[in-house]
PDB file of N, CA and C in Angstrom:
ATOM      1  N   UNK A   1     -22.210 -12.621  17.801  1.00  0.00           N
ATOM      2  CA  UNK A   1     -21.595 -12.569  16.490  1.00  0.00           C
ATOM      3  C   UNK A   1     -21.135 -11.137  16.221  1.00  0.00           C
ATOM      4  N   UNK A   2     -19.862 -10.947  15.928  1.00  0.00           N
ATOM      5  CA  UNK A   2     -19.026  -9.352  15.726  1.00  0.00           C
ATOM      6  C   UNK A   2     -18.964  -9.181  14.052  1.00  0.00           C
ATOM      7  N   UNK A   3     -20.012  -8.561  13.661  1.00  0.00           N
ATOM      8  CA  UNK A   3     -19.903  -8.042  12.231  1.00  0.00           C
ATOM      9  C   UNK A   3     -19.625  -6.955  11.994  1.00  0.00           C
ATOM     10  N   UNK A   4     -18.914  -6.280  10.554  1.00  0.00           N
ATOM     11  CA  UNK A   4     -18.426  -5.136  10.373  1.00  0.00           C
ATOM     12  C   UNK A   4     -19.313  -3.900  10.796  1.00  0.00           C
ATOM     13  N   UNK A   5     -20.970  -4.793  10.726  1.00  0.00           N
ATOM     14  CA  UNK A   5     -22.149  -2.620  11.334  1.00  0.00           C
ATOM     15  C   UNK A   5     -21.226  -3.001  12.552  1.00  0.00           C
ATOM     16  N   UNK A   6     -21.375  -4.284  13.287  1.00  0.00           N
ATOM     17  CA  UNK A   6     -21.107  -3.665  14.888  1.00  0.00           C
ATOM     18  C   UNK A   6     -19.915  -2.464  14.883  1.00  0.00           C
ATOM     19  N   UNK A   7     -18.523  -2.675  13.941  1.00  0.00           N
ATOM     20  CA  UNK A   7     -17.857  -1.527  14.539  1.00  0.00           C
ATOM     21  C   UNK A   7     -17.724  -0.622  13.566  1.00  0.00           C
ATOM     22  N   UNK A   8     -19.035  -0.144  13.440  1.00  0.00           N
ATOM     23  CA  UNK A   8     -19.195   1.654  12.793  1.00  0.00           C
ATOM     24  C   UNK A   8     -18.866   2.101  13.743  1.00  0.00           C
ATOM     25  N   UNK A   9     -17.860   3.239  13.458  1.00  0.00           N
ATOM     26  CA  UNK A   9     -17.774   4.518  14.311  1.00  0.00           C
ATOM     27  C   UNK A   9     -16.217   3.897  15.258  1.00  0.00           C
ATOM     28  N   UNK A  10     -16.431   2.638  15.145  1.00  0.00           N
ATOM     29  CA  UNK A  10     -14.806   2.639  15.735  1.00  0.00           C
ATOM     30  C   UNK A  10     -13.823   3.257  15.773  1.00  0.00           C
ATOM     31  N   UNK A  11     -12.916   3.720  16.774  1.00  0.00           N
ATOM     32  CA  UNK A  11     -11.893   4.623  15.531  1.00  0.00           C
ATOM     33  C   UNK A  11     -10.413   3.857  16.409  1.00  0.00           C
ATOM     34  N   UNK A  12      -9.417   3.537  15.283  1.00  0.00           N
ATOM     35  CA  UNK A  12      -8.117   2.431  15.861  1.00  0.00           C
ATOM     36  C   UNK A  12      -6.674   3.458  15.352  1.00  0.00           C
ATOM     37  N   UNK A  13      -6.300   3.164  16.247  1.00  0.00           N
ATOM     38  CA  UNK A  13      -4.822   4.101  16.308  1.00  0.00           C
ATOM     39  C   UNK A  13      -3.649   3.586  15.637  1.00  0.00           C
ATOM     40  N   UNK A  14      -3.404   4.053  14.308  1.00  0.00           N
ATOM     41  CA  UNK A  14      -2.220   3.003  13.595  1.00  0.00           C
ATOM     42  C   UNK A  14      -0.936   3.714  13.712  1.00  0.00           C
ATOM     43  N   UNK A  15      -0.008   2.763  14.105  1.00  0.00           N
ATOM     44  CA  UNK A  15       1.503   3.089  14.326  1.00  0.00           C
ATOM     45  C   UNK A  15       2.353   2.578  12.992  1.00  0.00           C
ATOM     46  N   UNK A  16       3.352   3.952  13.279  1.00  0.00           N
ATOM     47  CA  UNK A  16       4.296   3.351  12.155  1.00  0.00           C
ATOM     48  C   UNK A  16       5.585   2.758  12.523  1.00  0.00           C
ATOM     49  N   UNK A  17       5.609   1.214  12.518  1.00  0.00           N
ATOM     50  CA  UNK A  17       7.113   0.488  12.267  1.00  0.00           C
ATOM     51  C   UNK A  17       8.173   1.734  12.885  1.00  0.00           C
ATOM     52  N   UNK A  18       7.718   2.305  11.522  1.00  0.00           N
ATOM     53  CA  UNK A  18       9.359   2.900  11.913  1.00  0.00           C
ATOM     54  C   UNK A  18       9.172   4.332  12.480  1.00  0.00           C
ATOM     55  N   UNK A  19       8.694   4.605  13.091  1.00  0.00           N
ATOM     56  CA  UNK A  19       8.860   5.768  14.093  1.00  0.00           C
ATOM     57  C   UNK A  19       9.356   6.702  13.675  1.00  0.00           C
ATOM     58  N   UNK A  20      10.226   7.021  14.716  1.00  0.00           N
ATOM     59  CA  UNK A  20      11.463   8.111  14.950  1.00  0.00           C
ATOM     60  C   UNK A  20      13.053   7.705  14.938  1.00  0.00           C
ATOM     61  N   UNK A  21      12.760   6.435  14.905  1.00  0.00           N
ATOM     62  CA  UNK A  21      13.976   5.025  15.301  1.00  0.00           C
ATOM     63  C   UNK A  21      15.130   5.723  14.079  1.00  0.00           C
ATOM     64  N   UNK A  22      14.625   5.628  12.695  1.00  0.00           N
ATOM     65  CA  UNK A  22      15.416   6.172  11.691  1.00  0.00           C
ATOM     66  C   UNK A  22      15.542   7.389  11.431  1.00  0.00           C
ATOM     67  N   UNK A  23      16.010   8.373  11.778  1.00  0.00           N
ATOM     68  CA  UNK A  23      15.755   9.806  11.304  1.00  0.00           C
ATOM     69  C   UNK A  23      16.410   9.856  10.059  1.00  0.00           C
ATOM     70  N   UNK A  24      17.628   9.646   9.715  1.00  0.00           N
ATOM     71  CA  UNK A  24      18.333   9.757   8.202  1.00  0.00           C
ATOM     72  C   UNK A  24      18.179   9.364   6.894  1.00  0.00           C
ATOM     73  N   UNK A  25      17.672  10.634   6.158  1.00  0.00           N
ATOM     74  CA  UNK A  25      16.775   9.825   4.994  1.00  0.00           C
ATOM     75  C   UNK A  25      17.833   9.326   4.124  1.00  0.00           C
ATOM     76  N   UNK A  26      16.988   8.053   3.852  1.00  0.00           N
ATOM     77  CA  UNK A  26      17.336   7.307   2.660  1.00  0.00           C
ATOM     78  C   UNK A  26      18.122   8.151   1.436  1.00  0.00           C
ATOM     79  N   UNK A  27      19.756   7.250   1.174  1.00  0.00           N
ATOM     80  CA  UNK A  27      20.311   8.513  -0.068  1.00  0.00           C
ATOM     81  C   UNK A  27      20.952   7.004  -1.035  1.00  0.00           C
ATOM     82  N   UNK A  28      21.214   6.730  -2.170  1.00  0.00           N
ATOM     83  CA  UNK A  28      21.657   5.807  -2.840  1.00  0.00           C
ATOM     84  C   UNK A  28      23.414   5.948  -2.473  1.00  0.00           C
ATOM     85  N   UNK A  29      23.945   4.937  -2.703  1.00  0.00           N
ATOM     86  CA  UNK A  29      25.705   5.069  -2.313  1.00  0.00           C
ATOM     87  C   UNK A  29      26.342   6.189  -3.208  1.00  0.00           C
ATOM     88  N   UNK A  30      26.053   6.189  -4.288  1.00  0.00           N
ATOM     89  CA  UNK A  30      26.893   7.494  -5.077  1.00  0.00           C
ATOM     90  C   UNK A  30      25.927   8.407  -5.331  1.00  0.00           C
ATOM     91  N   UNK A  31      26.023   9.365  -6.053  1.00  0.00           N
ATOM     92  CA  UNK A  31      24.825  10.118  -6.999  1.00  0.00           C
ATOM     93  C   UNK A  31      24.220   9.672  -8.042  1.00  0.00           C
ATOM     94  N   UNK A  32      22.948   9.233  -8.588  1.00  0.00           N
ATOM     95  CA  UNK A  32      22.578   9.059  -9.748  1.00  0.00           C
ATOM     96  C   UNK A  32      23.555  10.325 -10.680  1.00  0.00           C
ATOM     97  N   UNK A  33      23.689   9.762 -12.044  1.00  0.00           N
ATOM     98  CA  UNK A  33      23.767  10.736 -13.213  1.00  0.00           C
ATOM     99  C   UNK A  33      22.508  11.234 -13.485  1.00  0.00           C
ATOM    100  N   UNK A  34      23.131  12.399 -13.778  1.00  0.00           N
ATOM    101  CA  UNK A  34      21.988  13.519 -14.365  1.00  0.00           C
ATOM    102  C   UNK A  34      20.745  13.428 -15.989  1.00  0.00           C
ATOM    103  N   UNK A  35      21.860  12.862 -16.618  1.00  0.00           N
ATOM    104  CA  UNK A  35      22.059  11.679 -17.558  1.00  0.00           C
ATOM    105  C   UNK A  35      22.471  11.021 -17.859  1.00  0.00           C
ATOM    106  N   UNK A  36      21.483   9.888 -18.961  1.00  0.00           N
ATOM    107  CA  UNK A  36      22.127   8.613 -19.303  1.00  0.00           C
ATOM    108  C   UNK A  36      22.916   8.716 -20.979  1.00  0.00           C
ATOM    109  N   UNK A  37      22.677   9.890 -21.228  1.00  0.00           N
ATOM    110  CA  UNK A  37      24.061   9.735 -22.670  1.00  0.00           C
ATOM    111  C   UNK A  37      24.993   9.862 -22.665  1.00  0.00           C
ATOM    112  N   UNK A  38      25.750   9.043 -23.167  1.00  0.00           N
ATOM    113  CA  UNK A  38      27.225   8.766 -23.370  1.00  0.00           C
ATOM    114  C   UNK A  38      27.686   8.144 -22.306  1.00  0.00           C
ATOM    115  N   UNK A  39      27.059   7.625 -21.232  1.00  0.00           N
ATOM    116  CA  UNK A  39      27.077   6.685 -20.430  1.00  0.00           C
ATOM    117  C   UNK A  39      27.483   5.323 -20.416  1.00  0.00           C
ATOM    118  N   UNK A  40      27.868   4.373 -19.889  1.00  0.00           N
ATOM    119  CA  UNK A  40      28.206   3.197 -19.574  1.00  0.00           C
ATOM    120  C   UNK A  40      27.700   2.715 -18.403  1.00  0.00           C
ATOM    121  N   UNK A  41      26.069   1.788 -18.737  1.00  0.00           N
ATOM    122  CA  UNK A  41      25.004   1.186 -17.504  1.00  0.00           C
ATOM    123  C   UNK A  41      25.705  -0.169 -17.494  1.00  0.00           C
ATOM    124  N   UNK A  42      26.341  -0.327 -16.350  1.00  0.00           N
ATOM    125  CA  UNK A  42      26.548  -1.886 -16.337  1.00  0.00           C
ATOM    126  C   UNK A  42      25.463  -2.620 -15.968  1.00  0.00           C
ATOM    127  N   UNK A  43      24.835  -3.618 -16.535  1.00  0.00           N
ATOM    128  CA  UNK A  43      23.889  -4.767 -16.305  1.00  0.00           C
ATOM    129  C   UNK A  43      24.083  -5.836 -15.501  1.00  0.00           C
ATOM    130  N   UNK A  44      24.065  -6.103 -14.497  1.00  0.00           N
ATOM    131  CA  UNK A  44      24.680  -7.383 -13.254  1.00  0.00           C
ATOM    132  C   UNK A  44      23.786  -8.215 -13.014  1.00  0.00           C
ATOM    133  N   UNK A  45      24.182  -9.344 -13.732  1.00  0.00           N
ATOM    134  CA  UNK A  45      23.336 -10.510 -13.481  1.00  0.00           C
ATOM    135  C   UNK A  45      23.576 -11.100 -12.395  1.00  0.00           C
ATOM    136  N   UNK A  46      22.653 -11.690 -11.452  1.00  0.00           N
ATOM    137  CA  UNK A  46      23.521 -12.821 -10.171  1.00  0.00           C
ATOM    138  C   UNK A  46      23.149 -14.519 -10.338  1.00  0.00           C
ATOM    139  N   UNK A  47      23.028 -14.519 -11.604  1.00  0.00           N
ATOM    140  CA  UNK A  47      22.871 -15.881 -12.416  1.00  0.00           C
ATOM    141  C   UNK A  47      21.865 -16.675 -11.980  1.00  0.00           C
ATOM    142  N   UNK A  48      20.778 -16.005 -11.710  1.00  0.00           N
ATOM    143  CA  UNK A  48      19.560 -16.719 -11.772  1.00  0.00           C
ATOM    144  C   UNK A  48      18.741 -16.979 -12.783  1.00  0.00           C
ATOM    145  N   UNK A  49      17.543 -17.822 -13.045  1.00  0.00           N
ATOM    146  CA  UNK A  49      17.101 -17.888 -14.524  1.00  0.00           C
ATOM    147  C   UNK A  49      16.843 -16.692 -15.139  1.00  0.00           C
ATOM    148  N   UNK A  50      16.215 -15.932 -14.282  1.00  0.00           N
ATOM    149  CA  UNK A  50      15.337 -14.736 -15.374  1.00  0.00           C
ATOM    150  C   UNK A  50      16.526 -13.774 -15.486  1.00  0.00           C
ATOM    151  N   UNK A  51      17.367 -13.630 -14.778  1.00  0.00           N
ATOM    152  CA  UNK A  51      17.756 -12.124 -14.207  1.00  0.00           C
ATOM    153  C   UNK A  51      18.619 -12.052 -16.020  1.00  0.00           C
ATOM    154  N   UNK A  52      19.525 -12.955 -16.865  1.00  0.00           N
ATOM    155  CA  UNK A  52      19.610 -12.524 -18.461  1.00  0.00           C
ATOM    156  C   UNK A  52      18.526 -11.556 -18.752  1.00  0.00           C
ATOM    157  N   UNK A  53      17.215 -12.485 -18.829  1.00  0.00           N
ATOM    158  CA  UNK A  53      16.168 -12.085 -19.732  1.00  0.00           C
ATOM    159  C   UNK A  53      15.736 -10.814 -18.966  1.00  0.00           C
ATOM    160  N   UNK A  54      15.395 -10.756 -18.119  1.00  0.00           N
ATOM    161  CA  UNK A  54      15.061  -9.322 -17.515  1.00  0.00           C
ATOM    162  C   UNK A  54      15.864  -7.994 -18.040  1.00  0.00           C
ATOM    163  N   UNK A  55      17.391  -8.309 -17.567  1.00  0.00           N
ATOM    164  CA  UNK A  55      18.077  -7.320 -18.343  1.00  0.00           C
ATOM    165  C   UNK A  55      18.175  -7.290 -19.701  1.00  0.00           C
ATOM    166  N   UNK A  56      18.255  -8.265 -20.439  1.00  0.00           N
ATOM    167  CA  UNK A  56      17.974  -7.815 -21.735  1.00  0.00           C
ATOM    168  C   UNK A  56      16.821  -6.897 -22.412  1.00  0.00           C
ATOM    169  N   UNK A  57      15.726  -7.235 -21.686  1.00  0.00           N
ATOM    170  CA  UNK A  57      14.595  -6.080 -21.709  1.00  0.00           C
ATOM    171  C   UNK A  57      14.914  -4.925 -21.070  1.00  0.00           C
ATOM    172  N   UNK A  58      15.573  -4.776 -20.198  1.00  0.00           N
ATOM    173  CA  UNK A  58      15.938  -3.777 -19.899  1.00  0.00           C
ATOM    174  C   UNK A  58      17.307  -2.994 -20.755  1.00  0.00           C
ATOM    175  N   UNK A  59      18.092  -3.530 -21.115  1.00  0.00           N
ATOM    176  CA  UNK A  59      18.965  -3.055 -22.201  1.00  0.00           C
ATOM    177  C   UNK A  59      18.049  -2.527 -23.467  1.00  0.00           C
ATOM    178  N   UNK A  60      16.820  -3.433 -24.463  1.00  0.00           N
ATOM    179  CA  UNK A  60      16.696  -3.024 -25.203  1.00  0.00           C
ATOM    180  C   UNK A  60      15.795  -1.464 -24.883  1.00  0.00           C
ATOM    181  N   UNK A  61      14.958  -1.561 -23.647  1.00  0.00           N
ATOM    182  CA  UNK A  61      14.465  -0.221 -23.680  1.00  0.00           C
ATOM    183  C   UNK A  61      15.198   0.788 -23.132  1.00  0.00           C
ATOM    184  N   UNK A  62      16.584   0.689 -22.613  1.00  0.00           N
ATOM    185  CA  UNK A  62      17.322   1.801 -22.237  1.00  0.00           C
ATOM    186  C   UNK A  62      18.075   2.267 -23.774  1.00  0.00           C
ATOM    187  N   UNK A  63      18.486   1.452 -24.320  1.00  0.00           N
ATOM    188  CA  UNK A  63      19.165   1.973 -25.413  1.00  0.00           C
ATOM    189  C   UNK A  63      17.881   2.309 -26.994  1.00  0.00           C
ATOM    190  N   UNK A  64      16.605   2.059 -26.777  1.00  0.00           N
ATOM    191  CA  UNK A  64      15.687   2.672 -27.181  1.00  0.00           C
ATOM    192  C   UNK A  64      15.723   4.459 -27.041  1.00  0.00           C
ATOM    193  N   UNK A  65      15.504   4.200 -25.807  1.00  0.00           N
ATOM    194  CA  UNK A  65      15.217   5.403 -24.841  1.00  0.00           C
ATOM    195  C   UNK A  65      16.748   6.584 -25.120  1.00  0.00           C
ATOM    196  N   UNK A  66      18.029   6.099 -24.792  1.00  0.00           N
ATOM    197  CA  UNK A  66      18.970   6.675 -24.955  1.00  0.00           C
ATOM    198  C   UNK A  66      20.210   6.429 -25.958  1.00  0.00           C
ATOM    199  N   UNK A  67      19.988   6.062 -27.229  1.00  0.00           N
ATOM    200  CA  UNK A  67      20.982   5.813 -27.834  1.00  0.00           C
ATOM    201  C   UNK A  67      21.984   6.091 -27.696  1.00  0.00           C
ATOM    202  N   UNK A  68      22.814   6.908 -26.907  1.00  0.00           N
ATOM    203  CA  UNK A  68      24.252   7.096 -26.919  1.00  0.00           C
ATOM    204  C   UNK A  68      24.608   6.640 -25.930  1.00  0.00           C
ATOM    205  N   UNK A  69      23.714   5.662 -25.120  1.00  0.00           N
ATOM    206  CA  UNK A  69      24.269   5.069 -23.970  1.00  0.00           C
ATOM    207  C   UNK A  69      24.515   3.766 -24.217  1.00  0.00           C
ATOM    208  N   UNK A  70      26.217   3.113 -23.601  1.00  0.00           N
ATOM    209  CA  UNK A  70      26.091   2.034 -24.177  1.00  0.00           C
ATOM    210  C   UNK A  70      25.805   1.120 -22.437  1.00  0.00           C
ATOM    211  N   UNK A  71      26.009  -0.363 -22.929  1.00  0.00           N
ATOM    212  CA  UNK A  71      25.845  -1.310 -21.713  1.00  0.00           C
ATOM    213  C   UNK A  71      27.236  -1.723 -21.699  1.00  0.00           C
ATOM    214  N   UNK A  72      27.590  -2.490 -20.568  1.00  0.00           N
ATOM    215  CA  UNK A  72      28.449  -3.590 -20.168  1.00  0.00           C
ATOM    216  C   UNK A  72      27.746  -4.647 -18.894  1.00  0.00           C
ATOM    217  N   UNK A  73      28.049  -5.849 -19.381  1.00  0.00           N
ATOM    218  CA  UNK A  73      27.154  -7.067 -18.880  1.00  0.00           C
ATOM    219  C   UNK A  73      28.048  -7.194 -17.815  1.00  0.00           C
ATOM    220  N   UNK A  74      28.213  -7.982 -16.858  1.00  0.00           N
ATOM    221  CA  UNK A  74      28.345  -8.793 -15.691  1.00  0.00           C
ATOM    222  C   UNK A  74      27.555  -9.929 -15.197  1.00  0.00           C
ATOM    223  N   UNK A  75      27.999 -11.054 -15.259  1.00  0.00           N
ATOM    224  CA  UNK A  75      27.498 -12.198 -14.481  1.00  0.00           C
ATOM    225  C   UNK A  75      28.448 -12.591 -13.282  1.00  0.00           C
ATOM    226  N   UNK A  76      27.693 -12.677 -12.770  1.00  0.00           N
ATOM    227  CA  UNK A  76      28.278 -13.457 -11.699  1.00  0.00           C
ATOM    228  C   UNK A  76      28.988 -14.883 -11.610  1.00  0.00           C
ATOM    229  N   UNK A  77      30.035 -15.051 -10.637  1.00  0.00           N
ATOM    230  CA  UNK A  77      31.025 -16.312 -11.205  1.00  0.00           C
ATOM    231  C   UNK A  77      29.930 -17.598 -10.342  1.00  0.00           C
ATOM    232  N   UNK A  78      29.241 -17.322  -9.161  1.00  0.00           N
ATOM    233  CA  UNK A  78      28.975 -18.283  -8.386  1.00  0.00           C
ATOM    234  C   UNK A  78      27.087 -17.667  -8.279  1.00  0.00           C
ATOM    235  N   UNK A  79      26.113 -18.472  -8.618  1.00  0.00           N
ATOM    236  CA  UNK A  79      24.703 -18.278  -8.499  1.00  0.00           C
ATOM    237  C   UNK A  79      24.213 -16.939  -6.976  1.00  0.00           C
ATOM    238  N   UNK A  80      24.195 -16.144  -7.142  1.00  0.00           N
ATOM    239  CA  UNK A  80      23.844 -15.320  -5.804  1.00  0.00           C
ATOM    240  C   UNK A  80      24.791 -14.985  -4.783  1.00  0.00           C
ATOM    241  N   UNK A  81      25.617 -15.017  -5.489  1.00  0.00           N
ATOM    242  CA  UNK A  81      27.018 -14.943  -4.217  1.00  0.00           C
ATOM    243  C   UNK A  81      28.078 -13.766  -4.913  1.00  0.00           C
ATOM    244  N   UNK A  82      28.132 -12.874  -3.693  1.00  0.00           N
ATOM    245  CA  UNK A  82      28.502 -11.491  -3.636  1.00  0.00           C
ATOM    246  C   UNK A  82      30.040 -11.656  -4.110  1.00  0.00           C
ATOM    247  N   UNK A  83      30.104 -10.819  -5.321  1.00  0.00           N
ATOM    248  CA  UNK A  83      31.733 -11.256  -5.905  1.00  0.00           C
ATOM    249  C   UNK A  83      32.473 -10.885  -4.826  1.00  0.00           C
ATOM    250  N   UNK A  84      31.919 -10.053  -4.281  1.00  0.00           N
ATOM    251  CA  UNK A  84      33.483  -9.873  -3.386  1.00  0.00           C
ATOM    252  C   UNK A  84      34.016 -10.856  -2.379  1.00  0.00           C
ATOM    253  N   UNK A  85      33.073 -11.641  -2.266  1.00  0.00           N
ATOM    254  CA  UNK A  85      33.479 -12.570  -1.128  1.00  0.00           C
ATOM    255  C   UNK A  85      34.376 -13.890  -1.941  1.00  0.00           C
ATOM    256  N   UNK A  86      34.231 -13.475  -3.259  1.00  0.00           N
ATOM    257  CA  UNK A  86      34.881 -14.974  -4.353  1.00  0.00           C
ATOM    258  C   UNK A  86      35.841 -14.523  -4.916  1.00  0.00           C
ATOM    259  N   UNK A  87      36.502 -15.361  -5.493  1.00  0.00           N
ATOM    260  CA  UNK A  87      37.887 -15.360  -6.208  1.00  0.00           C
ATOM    261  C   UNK A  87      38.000 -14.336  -7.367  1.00  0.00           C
ATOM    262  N   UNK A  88      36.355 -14.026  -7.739  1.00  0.00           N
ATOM    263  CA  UNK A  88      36.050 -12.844  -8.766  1.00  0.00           C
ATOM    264  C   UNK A  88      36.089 -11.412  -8.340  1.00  0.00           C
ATOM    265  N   UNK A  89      36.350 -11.416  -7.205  1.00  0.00           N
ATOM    266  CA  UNK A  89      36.725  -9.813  -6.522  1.00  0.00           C
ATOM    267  C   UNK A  89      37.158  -9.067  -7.506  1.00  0.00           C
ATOM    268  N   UNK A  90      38.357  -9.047  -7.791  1.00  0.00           N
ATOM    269  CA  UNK A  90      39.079  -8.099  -9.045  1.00  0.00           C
ATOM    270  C   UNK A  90      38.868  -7.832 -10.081  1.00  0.00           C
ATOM    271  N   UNK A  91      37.986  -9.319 -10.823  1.00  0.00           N
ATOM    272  CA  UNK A  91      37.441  -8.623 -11.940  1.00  0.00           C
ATOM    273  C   UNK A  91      36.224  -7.998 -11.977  1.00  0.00           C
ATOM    274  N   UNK A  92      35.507  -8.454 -10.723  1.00  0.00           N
ATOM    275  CA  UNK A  92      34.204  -7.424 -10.442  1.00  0.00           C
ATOM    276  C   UNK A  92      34.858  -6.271 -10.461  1.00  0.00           C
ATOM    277  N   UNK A  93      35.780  -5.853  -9.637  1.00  0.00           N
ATOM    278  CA  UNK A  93      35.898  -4.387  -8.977  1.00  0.00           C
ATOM    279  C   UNK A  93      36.355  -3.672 -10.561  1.00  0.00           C
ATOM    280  N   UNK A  94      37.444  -4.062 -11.474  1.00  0.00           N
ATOM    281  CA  UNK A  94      37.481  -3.793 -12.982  1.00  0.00           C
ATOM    282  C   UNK A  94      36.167  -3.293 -13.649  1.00  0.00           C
ATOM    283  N   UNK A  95      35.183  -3.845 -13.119  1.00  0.00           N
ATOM    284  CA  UNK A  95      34.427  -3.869 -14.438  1.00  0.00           C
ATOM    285  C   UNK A  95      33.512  -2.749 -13.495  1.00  0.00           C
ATOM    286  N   UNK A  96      33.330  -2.655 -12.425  1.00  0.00           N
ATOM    287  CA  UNK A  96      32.679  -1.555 -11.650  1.00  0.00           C
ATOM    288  C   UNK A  96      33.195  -0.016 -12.023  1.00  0.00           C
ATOM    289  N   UNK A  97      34.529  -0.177 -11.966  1.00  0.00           N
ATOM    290  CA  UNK A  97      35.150   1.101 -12.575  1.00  0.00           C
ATOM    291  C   UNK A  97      34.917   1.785 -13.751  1.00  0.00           C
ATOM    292  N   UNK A  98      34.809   0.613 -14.572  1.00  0.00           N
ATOM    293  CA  UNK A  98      34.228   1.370 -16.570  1.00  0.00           C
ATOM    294  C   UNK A  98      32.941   1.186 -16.352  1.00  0.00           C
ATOM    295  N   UNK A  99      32.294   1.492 -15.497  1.00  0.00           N
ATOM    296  CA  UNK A  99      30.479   2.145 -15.464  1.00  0.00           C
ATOM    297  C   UNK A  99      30.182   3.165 -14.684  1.00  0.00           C
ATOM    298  N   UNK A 100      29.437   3.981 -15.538  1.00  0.00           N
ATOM    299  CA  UNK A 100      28.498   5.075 -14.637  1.00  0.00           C
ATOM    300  C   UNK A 100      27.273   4.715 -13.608  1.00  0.00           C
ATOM    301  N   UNK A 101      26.958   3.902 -13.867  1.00  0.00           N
ATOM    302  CA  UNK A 101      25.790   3.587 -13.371  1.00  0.00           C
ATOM    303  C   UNK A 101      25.181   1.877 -13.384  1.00  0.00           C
ATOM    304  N   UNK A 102      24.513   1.225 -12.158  1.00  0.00           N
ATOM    305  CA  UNK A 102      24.495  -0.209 -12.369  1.00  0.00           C
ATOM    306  C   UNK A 102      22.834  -0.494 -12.348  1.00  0.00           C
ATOM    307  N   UNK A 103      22.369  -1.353 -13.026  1.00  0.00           N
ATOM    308  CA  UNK A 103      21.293  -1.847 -13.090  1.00  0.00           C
ATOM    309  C   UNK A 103      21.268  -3.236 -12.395  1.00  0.00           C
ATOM    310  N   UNK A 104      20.883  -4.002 -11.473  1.00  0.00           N
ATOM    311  CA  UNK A 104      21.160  -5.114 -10.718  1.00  0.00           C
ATOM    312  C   UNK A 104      19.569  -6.045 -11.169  1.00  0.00           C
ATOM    313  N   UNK A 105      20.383  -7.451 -11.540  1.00  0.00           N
ATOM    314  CA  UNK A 105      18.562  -8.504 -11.590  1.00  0.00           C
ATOM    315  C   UNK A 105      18.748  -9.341 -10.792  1.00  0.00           C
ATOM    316  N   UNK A 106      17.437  -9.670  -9.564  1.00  0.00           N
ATOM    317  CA  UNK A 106      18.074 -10.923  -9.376  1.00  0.00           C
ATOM    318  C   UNK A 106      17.176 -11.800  -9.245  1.00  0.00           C
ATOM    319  N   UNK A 107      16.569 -11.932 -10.738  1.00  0.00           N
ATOM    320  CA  UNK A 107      15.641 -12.452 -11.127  1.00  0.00           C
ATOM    321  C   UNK A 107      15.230 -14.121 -10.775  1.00  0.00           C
ATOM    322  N   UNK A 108      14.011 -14.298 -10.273  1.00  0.00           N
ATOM    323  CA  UNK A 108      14.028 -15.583 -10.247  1.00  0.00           C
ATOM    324  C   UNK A 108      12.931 -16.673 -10.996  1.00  0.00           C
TER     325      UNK A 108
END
């Protein structure tokens, strides 16, 4: 029978996944803003149940937090499916342009 006294004093060699494989650290696609006033956070729903309600909590405590920042919503035309691949391309890419910054739910 192998119980935890038996391996006192063990000692086990843990590896990491990711090695050396990745050297390039992690950077987001644009720059965060420095700040969020006077800003425009777009909110992107991908029309799952929660992902409204999530962002709406998240709207009311960003504009808590920063009053001079406003929102602009986005839903998605098709449940989880990447506008760009849908007929909504253009007005996604529109509405990407009048925001500083995106908040994404994809709440389920």
């Amino acid at each position: 029978m192998n119980t935890s006294a038996d391996n006192r004093g063990a000692e086990y060699e843990v590896l990491s996944p990711w090695a050396d494989a990745d050297p390039v650290p992690l950077r987001g696609i644009t720059p965060r803003p420095a700040d969020l006033a006077g800003k425009t956070i777009g909110l992107f729903s991908n029309r799952k149940r929660a992902a409204l309600l999530t962002l709406g909590a998240v709207e009311t405590e960003l504009l808590e937090k920063f009053p001079a920042t406003k929102t602009s919503w986005y839903e998605c035309s098709t449940i989880n499916t990447p506008e760009m691949l849908t007929e909504g391309k253009a007005k996604f890419e529109a509405w990407v342009a009048g925001v500083d910054a995106v908040v994404l739910s994809v709440a389920d």
